[in-house]
C-alpha atoms as a PDB file:
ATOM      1  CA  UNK A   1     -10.563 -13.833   1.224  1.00  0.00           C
ATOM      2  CA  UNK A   2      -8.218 -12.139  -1.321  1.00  0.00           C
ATOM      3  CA  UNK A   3      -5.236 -10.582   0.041  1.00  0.00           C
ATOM      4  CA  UNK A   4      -3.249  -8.025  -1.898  1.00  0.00           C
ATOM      5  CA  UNK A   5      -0.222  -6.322  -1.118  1.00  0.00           C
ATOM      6  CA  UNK A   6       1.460  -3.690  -2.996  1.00  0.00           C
ATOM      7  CA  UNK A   7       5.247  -2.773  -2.019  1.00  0.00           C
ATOM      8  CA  UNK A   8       5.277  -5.511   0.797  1.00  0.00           C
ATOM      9  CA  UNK A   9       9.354  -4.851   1.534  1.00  0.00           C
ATOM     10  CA  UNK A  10      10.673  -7.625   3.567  1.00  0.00           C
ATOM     11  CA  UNK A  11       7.502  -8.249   5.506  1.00  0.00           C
ATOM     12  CA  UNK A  12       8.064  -9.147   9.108  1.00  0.00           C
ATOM     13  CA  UNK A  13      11.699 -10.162   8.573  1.00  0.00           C
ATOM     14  CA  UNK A  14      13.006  -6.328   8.431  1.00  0.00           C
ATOM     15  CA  UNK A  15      15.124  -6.263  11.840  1.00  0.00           C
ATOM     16  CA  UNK A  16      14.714  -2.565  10.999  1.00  0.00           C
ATOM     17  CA  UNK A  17      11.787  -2.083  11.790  1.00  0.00           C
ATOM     18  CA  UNK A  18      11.508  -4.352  14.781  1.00  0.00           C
ATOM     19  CA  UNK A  19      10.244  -7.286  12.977  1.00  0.00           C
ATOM     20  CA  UNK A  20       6.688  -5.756  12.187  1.00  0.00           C
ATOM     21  CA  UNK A  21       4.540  -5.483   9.076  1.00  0.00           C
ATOM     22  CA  UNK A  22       1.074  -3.899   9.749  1.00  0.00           C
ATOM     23  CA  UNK A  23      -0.456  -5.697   6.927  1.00  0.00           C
ATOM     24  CA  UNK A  24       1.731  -8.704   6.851  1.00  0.00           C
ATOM     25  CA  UNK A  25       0.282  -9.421  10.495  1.00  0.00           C
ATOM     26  CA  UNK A  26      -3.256  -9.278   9.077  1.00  0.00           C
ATOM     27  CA  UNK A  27      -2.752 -11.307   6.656  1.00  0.00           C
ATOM     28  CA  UNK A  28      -1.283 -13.948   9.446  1.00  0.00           C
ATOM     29  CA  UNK A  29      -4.532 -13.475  11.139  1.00  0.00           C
ATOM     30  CA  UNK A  30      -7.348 -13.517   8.946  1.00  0.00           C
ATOM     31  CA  UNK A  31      -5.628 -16.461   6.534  1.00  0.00           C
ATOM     32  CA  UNK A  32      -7.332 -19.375   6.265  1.00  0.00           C
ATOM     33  CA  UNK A  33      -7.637 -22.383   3.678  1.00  0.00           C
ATOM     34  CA  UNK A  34      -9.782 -20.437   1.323  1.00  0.00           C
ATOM     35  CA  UNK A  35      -7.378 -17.568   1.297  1.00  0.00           C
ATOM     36  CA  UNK A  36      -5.288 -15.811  -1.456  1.00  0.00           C
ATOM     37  CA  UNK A  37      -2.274 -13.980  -1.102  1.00  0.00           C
ATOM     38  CA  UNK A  38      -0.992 -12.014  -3.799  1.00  0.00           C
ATOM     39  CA  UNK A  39       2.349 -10.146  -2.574  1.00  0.00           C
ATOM     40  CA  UNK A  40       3.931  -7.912  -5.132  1.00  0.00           C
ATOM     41  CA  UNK A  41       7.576  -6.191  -4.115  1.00  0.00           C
ATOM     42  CA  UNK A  42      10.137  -4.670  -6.610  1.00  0.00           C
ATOM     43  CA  UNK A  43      12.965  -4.819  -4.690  1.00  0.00           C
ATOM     44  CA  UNK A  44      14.930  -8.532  -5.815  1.00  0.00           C
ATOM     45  CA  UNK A  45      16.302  -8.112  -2.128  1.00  0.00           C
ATOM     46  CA  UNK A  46      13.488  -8.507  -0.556  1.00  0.00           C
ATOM     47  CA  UNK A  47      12.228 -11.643  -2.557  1.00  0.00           C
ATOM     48  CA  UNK A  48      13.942 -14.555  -0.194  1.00  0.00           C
ATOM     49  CA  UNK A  49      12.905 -12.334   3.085  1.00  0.00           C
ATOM     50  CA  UNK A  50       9.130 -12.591   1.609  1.00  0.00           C
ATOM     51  CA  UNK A  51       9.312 -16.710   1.152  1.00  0.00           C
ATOM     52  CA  UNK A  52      10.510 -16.853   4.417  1.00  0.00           C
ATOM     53  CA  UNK A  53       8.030 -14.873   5.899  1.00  0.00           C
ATOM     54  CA  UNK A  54       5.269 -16.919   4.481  1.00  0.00           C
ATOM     55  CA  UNK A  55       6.853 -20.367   4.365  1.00  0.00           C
ATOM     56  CA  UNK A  56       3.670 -21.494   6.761  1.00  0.00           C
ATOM     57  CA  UNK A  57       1.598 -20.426   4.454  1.00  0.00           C
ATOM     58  CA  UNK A  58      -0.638 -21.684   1.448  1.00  0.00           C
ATOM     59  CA  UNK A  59      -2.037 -19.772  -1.153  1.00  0.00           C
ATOM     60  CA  UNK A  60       0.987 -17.101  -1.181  1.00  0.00           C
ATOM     61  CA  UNK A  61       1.799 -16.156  -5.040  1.00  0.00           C
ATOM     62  CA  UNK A  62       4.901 -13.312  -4.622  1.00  0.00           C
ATOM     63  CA  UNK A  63       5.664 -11.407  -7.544  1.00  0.00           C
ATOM     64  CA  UNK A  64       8.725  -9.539  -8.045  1.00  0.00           C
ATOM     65  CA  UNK A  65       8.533  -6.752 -10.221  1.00  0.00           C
ATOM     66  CA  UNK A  66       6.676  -2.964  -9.843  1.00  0.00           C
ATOM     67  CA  UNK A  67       3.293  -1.699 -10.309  1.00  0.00           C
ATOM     68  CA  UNK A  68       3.527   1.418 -12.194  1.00  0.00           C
ATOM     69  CA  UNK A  69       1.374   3.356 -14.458  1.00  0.00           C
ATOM     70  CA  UNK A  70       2.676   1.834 -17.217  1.00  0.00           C
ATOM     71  CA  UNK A  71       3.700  -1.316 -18.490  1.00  0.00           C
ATOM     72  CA  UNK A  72       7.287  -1.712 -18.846  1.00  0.00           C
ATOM     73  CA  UNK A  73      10.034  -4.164 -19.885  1.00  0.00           C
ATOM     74  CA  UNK A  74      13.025  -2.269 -17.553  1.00  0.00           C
ATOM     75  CA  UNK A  75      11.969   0.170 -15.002  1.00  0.00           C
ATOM     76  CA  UNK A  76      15.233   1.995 -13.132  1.00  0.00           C
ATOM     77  CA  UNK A  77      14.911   1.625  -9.352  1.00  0.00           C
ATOM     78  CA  UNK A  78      16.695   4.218  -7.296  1.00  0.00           C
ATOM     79  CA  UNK A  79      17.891   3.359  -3.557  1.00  0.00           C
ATOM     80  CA  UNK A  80      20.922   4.585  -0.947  1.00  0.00           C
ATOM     81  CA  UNK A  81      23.501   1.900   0.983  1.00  0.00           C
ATOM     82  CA  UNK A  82      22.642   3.485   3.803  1.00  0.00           C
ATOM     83  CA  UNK A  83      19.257   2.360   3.568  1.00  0.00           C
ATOM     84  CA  UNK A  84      20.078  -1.451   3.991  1.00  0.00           C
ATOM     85  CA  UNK A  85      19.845  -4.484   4.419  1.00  0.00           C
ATOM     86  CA  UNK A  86      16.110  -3.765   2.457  1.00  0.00           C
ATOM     87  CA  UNK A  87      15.775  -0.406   0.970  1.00  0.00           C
ATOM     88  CA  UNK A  88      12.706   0.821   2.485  1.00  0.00           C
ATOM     89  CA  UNK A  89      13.155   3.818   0.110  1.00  0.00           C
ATOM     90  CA  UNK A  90      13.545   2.187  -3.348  1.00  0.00           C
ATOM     91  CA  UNK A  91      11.710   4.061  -5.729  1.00  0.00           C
ATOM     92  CA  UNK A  92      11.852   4.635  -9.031  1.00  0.00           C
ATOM     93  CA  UNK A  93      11.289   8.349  -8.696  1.00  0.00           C
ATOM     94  CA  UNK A  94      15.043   9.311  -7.986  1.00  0.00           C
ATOM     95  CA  UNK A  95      13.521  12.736  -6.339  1.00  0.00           C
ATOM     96  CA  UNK A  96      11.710  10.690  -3.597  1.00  0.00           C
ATOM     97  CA  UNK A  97      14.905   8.996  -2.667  1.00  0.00           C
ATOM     98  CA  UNK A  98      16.718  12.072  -2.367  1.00  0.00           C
ATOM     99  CA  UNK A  99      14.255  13.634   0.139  1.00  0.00           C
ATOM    100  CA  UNK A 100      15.519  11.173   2.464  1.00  0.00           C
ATOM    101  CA  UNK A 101      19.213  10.729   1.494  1.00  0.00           C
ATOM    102  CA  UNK A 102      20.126  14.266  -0.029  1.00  0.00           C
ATOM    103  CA  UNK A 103      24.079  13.689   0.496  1.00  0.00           C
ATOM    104  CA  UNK A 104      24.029   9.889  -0.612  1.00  0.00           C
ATOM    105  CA  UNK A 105      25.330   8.520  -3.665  1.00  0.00           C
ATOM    106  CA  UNK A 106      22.317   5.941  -4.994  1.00  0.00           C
ATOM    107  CA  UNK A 107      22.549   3.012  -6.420  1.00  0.00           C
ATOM    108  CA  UNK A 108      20.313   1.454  -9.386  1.00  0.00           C
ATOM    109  CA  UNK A 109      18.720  -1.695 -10.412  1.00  0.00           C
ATOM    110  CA  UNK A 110      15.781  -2.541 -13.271  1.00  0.00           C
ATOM    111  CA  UNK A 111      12.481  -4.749 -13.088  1.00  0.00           C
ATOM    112  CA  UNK A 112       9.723  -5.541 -14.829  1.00  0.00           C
ATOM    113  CA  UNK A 113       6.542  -3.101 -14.339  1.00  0.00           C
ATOM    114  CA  UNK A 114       2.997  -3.612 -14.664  1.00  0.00           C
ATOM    115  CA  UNK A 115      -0.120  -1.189 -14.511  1.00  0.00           C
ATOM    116  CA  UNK A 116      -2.618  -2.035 -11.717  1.00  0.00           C
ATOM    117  CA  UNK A 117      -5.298  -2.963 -13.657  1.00  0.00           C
ATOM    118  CA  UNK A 118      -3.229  -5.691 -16.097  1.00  0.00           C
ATOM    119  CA  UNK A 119      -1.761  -7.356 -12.702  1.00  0.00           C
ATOM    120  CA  UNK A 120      -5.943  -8.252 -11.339  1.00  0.00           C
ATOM    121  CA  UNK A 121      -6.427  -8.847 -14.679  1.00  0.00           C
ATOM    122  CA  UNK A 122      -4.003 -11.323 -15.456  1.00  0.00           C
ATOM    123  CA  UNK A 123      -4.216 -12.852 -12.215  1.00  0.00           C
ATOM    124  CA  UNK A 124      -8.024 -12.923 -12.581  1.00  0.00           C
ATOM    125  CA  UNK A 125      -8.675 -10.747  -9.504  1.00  0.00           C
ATOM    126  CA  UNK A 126     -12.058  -9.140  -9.580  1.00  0.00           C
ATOM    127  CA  UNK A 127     -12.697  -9.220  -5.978  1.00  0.00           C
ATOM    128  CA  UNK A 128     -10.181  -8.288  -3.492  1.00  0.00           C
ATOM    129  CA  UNK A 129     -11.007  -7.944   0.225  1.00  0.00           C
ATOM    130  CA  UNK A 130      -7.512  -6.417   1.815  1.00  0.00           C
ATOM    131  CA  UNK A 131      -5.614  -3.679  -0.800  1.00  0.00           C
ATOM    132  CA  UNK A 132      -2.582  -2.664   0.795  1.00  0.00           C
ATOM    133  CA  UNK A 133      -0.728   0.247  -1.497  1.00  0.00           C
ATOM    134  CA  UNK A 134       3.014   1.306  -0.019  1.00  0.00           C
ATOM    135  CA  UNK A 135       5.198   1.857  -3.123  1.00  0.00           C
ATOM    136  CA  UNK A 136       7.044   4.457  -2.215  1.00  0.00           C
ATOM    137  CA  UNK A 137       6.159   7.908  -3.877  1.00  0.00           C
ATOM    138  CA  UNK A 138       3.746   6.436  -6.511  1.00  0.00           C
ATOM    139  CA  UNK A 139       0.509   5.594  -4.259  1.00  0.00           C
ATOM    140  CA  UNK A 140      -1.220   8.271  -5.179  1.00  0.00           C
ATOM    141  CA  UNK A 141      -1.186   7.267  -8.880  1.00  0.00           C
ATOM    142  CA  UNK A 142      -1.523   3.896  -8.908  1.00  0.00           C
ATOM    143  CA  UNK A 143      -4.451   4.043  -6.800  1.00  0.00           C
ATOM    144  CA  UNK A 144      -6.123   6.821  -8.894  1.00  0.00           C
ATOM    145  CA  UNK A 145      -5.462   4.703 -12.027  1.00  0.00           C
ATOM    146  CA  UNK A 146      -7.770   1.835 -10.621  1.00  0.00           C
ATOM    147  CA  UNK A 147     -10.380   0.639 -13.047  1.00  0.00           C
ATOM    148  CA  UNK A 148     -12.916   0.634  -9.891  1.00  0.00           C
ATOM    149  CA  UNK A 149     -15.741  -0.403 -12.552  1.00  0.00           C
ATOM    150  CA  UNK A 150     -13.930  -3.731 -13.458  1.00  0.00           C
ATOM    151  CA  UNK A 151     -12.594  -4.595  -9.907  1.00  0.00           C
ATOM    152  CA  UNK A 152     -14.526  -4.625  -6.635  1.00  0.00           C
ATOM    153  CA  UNK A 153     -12.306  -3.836  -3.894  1.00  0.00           C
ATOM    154  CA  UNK A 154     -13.521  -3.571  -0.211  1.00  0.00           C
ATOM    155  CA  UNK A 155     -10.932  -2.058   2.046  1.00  0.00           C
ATOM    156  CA  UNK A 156      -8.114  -0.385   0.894  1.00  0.00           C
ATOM    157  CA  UNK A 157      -5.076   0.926   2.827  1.00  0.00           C
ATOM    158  CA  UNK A 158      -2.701   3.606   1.469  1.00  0.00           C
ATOM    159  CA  UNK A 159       0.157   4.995   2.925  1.00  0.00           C
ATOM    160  CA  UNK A 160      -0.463   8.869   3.101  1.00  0.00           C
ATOM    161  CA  UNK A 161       3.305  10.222   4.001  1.00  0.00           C
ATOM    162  CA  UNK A 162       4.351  10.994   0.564  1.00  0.00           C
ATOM    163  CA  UNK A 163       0.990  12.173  -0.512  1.00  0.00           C
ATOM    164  CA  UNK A 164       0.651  16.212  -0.802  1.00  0.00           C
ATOM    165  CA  UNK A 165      -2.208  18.241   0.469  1.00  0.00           C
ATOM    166  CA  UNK A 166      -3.699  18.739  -2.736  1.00  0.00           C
ATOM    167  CA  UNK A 167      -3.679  14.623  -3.568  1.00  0.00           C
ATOM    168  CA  UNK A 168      -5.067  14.322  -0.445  1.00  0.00           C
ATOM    169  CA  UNK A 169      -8.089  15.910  -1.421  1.00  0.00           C
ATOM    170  CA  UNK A 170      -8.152  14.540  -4.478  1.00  0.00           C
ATOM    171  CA  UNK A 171      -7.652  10.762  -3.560  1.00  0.00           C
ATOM    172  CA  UNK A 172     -10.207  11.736  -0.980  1.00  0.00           C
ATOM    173  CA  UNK A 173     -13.070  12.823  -3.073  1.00  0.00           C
ATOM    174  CA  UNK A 174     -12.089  10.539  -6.360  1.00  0.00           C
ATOM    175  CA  UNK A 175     -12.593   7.754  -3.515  1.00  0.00           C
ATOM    176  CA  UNK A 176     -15.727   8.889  -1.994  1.00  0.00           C
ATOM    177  CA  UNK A 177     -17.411   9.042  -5.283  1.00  0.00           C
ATOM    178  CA  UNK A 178     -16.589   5.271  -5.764  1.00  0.00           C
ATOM    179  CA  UNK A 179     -18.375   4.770  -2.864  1.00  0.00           C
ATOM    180  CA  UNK A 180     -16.053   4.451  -0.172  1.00  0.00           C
ATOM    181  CA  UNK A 181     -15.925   5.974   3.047  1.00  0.00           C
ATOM    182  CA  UNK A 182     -12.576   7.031   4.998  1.00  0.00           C
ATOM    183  CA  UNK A 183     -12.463   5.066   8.512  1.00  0.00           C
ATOM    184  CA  UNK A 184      -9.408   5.805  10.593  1.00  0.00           C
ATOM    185  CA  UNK A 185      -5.543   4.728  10.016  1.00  0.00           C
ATOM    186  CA  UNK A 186      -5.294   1.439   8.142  1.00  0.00           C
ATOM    187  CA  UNK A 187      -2.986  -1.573   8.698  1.00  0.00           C
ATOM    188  CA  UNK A 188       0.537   0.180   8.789  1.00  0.00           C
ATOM    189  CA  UNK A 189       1.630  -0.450  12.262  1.00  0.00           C
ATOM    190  CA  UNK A 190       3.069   2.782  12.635  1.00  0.00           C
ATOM    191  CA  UNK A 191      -0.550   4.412  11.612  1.00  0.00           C
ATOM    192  CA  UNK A 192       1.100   5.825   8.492  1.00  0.00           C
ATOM    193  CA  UNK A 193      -2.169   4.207   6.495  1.00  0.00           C
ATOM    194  CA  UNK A 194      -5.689   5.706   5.651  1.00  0.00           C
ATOM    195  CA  UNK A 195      -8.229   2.725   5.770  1.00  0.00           C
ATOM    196  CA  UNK A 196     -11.163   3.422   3.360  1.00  0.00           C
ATOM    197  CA  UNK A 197     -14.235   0.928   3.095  1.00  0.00           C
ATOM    198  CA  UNK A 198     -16.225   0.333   0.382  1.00  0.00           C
ATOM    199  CA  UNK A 199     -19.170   1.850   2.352  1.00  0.00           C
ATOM    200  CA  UNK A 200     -21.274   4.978   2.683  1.00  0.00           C
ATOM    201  CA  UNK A 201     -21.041   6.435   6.050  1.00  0.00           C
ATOM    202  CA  UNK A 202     -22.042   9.948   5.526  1.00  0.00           C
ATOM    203  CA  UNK A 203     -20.108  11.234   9.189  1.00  0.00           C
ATOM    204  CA  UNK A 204     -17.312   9.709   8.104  1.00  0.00           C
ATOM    205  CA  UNK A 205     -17.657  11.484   4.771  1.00  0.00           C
ATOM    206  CA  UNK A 206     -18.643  14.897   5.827  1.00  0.00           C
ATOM    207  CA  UNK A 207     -15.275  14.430   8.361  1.00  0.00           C
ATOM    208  CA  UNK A 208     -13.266  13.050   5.774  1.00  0.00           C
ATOM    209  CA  UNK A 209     -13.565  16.672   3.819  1.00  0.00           C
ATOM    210  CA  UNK A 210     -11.319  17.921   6.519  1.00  0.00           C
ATOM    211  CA  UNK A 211      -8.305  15.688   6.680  1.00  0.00           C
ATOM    212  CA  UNK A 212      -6.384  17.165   4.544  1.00  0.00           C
ATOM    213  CA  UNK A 213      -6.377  19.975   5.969  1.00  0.00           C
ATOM    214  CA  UNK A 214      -4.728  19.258   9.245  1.00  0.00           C
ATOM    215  CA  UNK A 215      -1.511  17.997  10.415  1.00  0.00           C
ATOM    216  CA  UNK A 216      -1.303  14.500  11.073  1.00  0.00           C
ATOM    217  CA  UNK A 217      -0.120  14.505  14.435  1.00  0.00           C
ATOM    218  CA  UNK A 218      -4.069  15.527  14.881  1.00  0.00           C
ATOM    219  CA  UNK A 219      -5.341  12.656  13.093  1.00  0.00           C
ATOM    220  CA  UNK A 220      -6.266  10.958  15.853  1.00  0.00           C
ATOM    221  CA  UNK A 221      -8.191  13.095  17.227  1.00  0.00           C
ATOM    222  CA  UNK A 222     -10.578  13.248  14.034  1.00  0.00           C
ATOM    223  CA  UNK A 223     -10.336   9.463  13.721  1.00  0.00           C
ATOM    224  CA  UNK A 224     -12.068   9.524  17.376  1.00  0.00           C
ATOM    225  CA  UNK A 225     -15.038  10.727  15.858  1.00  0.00           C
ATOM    226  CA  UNK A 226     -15.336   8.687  13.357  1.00  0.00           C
ATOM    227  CA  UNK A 227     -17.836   5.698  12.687  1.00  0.00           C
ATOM    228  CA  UNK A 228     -16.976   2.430  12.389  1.00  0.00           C
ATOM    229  CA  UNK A 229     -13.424   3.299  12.948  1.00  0.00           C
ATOM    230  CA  UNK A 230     -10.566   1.006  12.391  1.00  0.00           C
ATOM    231  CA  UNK A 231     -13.841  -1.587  11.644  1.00  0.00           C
ATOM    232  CA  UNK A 232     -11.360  -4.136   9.505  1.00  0.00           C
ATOM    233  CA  UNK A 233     -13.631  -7.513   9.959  1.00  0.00           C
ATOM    234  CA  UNK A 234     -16.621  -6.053   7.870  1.00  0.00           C
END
């Protein structure tokens, strides 16, 4: 199984957030000796968190730099003190940031970016089981930037918090005609995730036309309905 996780923060060693990664668990679970693990996170802070949290582990290639739209030598990363010890909102849009700490006075620092599409490629990813996207107010365009013809992906979760109404649509739709299907809240422990599987299930379609339209504390209720909900094995 291939493994890949986009914005991956401290994994489970964030005391912040109890000790939990949604994805990071999964990973845990489902790793065996034929595994790979690719674990991308632009935040240097985070790097010695991440080889401690997969120490046990073999197969586990952690990358620290961003995935952007574009590649880039020295991309400016924006975060607030108050956010420590690991800057769960470090992004390099400085607006993002601000949504959360208007009053603060941010801080900087500058890695290495690389589109999507040139990571897979020069890691010679073409098949990827487990997509985990949570970069912090540039999901929505990475993810719509995928070169879905060159790279088969099964499952991919996205964090939909920073998302808008009107990219919810979109990512909806642009993903449905690549042939996936939305099923339920993906690995985000929290349930801040959409799970979408490379799969045609025309309920979960015809439902899926309505999410963005209603408020997420109702997205349970929807996901109730759905088929093959939450279904992460297949």
């Amino acid at each position: 199984m291939y493994f890949v996780h986009l914005g991956a923060g401290a994994g489970d060693q964030d005391q912040r957030a109890n000790f939990r990664c949604g994805f990071t668990e999964y990973i845990k679970k489902k790793h065996n000796k034929n595994s790979r693990v690719f674990v991308v996170e632009a935040n240097p802070l985070n790097i010695e968190k991440l080889k401690i949290c997969y120490k046990n582990f073999e197969n586990i290639q952690i990358n620290n730099f961003a995935i952007s739209t574009k590649n880039s030598d020295k991309l400016t990363f924006f975060y607030a003190k108050e956010d420590a010890p690991h800057y769960q909102v470090c992004s390099s849009d400085i607006n993002h940031v601000r949504r959360y700490y208007p009053k603060s006075k941010l801080e900087t620092f500058s890695v290495k970016s690389i589109t999507i599409n040139d990571y897979f490629e020069n890691h010679s990813i073409y098949e990827v089981d487990y997509l985990s996207i949570d970069i912090e107010g540039f999901d929505y365009e990475v993810l719509m930037s995928i070169d879905f013809n060159s790279f088969n992906i099964k499952n991919i979760s996205i964090e939909y918090l920073h998302l808008t109404k009107t990219q919810k649509k979109k990512l909806i739709n642009y993903l449905i005609k690549k042939g996936y299907s939305y099923s339920g809240f993906g690995f985000d422990h929290n349930n801040f995730d959409y799970l979408f599987k490379k799969k045609k299930i025309l309920w979960n379609i015809f439902l899926s036309k309505i999410l963005y339209l209603i408020s997420t504390k109702h997205y349970k209720i929807l996901n109730y309905f759905l088929i093959n909900k939450n279904d992460k094995n297949e």
